[in-house]
PDB file of N, CA and C in Angstrom:
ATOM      1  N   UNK A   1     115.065 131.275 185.940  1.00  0.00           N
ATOM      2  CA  UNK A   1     115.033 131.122 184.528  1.00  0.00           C
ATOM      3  C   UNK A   1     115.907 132.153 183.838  1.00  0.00           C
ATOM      4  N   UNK A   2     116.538 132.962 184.500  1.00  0.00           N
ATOM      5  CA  UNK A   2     117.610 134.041 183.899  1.00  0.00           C
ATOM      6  C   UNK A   2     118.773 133.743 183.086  1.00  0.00           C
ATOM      7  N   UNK A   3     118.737 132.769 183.393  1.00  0.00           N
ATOM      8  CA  UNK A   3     120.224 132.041 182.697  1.00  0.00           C
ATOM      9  C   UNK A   3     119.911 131.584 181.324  1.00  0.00           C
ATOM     10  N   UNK A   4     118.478 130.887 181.754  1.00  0.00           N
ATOM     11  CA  UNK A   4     118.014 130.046 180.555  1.00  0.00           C
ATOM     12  C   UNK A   4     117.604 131.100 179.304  1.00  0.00           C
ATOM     13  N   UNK A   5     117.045 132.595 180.212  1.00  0.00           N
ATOM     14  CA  UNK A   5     116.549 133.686 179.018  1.00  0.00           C
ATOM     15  C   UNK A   5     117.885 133.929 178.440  1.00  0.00           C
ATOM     16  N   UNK A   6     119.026 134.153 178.668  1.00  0.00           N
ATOM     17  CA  UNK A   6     120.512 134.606 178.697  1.00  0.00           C
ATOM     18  C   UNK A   6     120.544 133.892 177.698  1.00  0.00           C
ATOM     19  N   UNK A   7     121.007 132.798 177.992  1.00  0.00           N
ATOM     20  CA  UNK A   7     121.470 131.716 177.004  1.00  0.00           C
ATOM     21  C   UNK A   7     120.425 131.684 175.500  1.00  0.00           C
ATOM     22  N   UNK A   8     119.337 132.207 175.714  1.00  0.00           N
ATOM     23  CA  UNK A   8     118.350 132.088 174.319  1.00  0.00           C
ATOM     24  C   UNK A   8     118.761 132.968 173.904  1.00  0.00           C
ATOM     25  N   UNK A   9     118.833 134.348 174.469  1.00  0.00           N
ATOM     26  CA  UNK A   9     119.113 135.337 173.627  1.00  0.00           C
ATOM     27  C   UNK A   9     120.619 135.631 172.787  1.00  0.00           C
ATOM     28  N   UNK A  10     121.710 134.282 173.215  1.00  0.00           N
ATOM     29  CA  UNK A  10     122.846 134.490 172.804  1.00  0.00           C
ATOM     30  C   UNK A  10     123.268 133.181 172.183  1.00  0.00           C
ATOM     31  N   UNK A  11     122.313 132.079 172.302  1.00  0.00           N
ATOM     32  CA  UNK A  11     122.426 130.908 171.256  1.00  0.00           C
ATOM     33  C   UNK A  11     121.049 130.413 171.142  1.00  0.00           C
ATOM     34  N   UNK A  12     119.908 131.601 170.557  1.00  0.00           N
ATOM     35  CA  UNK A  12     118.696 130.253 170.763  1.00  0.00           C
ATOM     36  C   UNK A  12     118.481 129.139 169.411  1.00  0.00           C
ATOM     37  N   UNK A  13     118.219 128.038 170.650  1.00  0.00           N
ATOM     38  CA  UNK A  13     117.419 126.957 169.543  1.00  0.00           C
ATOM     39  C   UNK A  13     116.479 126.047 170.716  1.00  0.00           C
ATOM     40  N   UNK A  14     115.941 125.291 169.642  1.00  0.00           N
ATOM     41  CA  UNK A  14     114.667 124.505 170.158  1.00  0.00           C
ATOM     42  C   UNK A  14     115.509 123.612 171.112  1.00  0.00           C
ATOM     43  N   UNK A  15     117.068 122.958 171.554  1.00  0.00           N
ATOM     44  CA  UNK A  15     117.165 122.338 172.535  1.00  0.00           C
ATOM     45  C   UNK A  15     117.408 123.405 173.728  1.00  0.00           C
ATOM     46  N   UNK A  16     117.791 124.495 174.055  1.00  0.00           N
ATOM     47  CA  UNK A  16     117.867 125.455 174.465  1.00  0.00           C
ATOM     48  C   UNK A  16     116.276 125.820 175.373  1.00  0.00           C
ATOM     49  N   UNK A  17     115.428 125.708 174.333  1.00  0.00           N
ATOM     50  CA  UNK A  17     113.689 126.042 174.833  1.00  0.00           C
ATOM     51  C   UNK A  17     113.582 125.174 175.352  1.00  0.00           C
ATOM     52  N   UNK A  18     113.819 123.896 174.919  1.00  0.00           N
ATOM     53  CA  UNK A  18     113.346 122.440 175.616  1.00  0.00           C
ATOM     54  C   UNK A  18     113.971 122.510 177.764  1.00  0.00           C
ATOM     55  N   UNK A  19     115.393 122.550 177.214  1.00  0.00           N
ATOM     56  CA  UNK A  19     115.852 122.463 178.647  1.00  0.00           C
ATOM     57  C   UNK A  19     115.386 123.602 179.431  1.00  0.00           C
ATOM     58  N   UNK A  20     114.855 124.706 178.801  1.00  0.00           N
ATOM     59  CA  UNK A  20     114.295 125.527 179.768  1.00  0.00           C
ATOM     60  C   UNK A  20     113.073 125.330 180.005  1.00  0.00           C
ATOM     61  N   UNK A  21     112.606 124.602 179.560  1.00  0.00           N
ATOM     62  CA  UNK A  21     111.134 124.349 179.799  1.00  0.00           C
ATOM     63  C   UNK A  21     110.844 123.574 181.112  1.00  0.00           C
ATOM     64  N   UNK A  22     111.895 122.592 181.121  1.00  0.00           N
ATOM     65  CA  UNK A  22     112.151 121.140 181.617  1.00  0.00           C
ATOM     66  C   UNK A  22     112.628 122.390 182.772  1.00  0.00           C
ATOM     67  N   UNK A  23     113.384 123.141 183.429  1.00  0.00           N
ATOM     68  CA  UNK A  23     113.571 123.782 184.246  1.00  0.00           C
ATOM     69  C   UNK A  23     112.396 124.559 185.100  1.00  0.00           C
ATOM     70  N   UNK A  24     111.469 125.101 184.339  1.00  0.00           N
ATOM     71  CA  UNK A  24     110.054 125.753 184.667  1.00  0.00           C
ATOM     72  C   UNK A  24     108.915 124.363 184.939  1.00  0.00           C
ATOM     73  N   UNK A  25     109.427 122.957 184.284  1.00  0.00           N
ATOM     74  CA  UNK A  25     108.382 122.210 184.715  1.00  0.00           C
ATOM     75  C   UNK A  25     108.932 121.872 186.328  1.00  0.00           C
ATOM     76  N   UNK A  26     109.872 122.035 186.608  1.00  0.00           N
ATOM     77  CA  UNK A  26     110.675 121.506 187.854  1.00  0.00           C
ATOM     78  C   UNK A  26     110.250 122.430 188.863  1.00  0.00           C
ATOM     79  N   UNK A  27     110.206 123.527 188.244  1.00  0.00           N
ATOM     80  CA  UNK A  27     109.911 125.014 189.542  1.00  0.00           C
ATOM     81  C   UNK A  27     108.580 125.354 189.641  1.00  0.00           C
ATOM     82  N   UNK A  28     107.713 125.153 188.356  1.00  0.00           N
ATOM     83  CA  UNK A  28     105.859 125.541 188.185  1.00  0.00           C
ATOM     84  C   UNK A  28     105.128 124.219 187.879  1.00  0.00           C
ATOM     85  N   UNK A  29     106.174 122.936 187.875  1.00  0.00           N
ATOM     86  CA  UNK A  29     105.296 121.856 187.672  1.00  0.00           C
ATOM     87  C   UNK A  29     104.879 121.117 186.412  1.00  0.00           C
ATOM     88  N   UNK A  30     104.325 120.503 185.795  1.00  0.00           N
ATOM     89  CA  UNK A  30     104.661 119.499 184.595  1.00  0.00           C
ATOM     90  C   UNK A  30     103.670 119.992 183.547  1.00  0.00           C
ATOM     91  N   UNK A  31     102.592 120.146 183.879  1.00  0.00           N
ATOM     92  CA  UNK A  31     101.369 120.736 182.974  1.00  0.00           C
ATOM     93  C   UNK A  31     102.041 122.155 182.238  1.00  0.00           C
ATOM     94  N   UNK A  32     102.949 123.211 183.678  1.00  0.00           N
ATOM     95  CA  UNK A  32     103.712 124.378 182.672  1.00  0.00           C
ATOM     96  C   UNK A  32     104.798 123.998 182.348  1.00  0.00           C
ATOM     97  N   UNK A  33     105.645 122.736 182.525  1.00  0.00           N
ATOM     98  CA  UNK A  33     106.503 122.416 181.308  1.00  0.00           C
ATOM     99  C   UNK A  33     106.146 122.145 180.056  1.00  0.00           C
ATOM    100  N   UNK A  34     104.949 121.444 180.227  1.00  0.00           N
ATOM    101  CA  UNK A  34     104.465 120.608 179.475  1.00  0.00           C
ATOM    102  C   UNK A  34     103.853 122.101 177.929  1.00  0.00           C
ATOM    103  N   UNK A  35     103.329 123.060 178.442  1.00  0.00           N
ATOM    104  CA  UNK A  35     102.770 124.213 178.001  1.00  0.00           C
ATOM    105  C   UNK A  35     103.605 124.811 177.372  1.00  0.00           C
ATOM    106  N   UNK A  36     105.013 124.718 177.609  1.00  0.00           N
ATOM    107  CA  UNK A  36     106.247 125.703 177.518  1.00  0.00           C
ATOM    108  C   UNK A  36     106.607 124.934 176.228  1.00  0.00           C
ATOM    109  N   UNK A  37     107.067 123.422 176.003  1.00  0.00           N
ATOM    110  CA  UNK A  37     107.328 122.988 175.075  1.00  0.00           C
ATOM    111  C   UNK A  37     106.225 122.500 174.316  1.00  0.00           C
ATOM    112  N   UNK A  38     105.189 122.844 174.022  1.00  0.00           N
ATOM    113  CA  UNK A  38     103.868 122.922 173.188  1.00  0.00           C
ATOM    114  C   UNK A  38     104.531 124.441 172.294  1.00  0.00           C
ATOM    115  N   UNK A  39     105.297 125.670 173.056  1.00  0.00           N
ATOM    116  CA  UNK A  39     105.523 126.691 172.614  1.00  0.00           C
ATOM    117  C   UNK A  39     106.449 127.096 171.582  1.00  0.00           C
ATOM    118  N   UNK A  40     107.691 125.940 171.921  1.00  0.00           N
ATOM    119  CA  UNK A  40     108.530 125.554 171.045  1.00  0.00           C
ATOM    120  C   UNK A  40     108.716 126.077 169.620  1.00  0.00           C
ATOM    121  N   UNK A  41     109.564 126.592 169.111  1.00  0.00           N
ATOM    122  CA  UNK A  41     109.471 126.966 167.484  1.00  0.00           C
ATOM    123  C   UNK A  41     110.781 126.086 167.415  1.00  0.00           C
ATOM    124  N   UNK A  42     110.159 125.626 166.058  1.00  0.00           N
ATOM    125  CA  UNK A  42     110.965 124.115 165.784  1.00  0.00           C
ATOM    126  C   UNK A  42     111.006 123.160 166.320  1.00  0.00           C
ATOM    127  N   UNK A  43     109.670 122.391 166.737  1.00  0.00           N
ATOM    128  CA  UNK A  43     109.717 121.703 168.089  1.00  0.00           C
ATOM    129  C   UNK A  43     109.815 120.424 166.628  1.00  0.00           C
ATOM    130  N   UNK A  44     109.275 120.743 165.448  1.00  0.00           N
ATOM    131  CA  UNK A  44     109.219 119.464 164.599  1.00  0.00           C
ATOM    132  C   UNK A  44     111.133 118.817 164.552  1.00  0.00           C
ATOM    133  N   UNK A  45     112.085 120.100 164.693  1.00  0.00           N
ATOM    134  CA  UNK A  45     113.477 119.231 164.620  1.00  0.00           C
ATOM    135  C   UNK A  45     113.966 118.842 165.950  1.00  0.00           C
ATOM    136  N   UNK A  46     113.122 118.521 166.872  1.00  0.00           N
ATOM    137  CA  UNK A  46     113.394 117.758 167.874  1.00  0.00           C
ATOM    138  C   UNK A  46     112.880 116.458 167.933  1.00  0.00           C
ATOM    139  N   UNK A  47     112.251 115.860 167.023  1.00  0.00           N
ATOM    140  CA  UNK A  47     111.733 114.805 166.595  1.00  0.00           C
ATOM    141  C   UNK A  47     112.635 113.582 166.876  1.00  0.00           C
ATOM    142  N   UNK A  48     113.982 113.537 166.713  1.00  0.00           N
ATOM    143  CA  UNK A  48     114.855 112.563 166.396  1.00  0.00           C
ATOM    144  C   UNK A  48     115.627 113.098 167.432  1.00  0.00           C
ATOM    145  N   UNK A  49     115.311 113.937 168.325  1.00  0.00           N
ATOM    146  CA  UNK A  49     116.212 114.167 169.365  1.00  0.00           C
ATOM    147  C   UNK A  49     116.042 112.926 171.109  1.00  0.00           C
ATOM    148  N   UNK A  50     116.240 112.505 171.413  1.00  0.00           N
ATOM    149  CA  UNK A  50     115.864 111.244 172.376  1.00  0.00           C
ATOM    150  C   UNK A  50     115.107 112.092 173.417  1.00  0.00           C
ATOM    151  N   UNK A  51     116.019 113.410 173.687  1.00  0.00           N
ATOM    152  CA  UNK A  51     115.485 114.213 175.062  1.00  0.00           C
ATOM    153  C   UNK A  51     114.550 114.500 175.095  1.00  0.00           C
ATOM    154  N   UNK A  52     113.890 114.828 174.115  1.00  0.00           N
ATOM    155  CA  UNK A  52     112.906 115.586 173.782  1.00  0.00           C
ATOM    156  C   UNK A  52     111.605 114.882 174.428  1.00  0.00           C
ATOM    157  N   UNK A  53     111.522 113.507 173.864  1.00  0.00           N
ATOM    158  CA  UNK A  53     110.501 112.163 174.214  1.00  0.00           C
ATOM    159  C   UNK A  53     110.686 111.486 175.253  1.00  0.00           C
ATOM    160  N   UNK A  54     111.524 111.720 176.111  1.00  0.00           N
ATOM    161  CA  UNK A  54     111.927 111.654 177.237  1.00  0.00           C
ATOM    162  C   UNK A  54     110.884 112.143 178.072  1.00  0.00           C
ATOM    163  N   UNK A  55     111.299 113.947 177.973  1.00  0.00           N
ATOM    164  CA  UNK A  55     111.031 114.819 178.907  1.00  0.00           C
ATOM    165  C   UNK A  55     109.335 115.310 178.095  1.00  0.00           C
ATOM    166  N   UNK A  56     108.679 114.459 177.041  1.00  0.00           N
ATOM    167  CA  UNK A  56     107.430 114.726 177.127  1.00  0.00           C
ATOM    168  C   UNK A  56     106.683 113.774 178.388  1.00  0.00           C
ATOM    169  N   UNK A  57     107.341 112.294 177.944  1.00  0.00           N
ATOM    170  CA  UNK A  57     106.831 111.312 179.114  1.00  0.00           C
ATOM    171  C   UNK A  57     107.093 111.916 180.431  1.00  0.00           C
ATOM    172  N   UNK A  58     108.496 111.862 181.059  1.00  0.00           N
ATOM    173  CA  UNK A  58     108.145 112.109 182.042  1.00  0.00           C
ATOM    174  C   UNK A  58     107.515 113.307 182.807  1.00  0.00           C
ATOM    175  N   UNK A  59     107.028 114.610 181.822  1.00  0.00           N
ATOM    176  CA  UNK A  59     106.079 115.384 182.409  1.00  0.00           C
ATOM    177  C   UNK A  59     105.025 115.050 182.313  1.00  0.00           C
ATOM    178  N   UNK A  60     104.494 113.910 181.398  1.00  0.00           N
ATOM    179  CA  UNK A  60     102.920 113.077 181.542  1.00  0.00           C
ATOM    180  C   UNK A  60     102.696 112.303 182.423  1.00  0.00           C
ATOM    181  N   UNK A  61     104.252 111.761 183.077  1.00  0.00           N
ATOM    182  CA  UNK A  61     103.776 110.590 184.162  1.00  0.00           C
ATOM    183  C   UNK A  61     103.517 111.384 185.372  1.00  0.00           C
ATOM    184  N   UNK A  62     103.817 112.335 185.905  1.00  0.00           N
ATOM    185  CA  UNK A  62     103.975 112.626 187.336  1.00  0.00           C
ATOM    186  C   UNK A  62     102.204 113.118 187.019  1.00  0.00           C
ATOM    187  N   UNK A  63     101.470 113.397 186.466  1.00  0.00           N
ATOM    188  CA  UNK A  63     100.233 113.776 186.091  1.00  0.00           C
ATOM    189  C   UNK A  63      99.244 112.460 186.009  1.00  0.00           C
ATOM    190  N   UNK A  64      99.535 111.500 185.560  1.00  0.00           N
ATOM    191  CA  UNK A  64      98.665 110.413 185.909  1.00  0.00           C
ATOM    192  C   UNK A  64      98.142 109.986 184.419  1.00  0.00           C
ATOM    193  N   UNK A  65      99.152 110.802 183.323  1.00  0.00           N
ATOM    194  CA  UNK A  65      98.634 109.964 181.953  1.00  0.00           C
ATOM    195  C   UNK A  65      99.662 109.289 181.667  1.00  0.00           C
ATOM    196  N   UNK A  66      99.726 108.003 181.923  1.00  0.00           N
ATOM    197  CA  UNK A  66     100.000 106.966 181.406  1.00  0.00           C
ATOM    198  C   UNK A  66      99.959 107.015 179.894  1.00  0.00           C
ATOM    199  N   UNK A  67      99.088 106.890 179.781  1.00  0.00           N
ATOM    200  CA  UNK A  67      98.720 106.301 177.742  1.00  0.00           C
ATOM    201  C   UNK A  67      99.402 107.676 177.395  1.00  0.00           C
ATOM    202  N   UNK A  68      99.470 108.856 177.681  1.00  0.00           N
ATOM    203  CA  UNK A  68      99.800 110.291 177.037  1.00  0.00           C
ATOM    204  C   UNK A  68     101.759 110.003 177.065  1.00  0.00           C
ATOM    205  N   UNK A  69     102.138 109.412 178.077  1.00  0.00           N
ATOM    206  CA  UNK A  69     103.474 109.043 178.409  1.00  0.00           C
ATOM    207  C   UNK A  69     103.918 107.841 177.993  1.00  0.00           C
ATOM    208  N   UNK A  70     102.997 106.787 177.633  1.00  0.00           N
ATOM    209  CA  UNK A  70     104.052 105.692 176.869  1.00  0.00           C
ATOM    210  C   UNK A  70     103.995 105.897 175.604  1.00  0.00           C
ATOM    211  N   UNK A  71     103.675 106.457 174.848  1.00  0.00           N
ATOM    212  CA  UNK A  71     104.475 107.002 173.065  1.00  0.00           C
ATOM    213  C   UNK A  71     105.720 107.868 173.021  1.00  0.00           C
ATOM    214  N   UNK A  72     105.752 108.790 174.118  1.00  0.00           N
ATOM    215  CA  UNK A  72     107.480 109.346 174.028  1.00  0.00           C
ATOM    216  C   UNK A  72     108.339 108.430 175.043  1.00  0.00           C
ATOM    217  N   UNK A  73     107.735 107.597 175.720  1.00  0.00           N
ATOM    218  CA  UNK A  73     108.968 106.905 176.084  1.00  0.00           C
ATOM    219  C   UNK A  73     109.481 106.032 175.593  1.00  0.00           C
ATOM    220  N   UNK A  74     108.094 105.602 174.583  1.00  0.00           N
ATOM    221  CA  UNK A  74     108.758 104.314 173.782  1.00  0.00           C
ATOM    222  C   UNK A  74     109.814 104.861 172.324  1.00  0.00           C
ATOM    223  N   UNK A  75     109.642 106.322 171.816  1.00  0.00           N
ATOM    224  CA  UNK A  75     109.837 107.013 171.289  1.00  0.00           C
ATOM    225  C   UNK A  75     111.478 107.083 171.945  1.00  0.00           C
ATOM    226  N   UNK A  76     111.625 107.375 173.030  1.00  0.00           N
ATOM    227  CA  UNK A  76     112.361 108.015 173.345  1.00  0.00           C
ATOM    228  C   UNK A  76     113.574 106.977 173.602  1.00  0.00           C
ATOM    229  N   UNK A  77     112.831 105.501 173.588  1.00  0.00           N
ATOM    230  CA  UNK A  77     113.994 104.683 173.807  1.00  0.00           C
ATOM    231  C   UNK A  77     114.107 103.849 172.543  1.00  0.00           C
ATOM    232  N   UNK A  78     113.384 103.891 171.562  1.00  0.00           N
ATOM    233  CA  UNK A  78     113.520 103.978 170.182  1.00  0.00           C
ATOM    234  C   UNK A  78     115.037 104.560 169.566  1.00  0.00           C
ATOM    235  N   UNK A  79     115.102 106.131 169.889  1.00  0.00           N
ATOM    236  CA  UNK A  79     115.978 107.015 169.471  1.00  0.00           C
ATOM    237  C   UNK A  79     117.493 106.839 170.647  1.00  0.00           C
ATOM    238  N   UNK A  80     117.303 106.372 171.449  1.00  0.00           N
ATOM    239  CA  UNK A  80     118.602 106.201 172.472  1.00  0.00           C
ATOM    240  C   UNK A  80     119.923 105.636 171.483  1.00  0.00           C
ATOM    241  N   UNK A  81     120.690 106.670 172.310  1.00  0.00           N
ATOM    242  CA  UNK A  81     122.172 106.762 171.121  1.00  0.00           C
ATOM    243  C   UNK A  81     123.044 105.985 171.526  1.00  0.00           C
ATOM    244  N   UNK A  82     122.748 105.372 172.833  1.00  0.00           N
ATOM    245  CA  UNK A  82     123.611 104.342 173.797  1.00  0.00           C
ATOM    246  C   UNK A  82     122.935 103.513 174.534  1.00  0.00           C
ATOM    247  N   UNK A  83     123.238 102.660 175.122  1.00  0.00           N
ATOM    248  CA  UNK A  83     123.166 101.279 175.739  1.00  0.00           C
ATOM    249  C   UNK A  83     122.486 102.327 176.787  1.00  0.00           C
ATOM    250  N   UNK A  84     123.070 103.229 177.948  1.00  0.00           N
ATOM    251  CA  UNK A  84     123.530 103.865 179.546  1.00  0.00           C
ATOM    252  C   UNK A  84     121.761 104.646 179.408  1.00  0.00           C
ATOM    253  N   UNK A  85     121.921 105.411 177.860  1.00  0.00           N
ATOM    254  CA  UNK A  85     120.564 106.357 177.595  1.00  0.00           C
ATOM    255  C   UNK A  85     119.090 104.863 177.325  1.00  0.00           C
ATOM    256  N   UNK A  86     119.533 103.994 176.983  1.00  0.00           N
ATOM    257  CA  UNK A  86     118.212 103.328 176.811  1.00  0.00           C
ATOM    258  C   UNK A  86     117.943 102.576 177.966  1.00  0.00           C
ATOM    259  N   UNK A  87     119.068 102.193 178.369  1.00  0.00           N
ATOM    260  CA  UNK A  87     118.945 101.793 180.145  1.00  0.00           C
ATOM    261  C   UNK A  87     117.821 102.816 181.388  1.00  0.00           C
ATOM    262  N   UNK A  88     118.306 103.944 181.143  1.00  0.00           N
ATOM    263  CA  UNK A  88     117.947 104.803 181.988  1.00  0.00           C
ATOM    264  C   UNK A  88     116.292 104.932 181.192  1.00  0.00           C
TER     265      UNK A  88
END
């Protein structure tokens, strides 16, 4: 996560927290991603961001909530800026 502290301390913003979060859910697992971006300051201007509702679902699915994971995915493919992003 050194890179990710690096990078906050020399451009932070809430997509910045997000992808580091999404990095710590990968290495400590989805519940502490999931914890990390609960932590978020400014998590409200990620609202309209696609990634964001993305990477809430898929740290709810590998956990077994379904219902907690289909509002940001439907969210998330709501906000898709391309054909390739709503595909995926």
């Amino acid at each position: 996560m050194s890179l990710y502290d690096t990078l906050m301390t020399i451009h932070p913003s809430p997509v910045v927290t997000l992808n580091r979060a999404i990095a710590i859910a990968q290495r400590d697992g989805p519940d502490r991603g999931l914890a990390e971006i609960q932590m978020i300051d400014g998590r409200d201007r990620l609202a309209a961001y696609p990634f964001y509702s993305a990477a809430l679902g898929q740290l709810e699915f590998p956990c077994k909530r379904y219902n907690s994971a289909r509002e940001p995915f439907r969210a998330a493919l709501a906000l898709a800026r391309n054909e390739g992003s709503a595909a995926f």
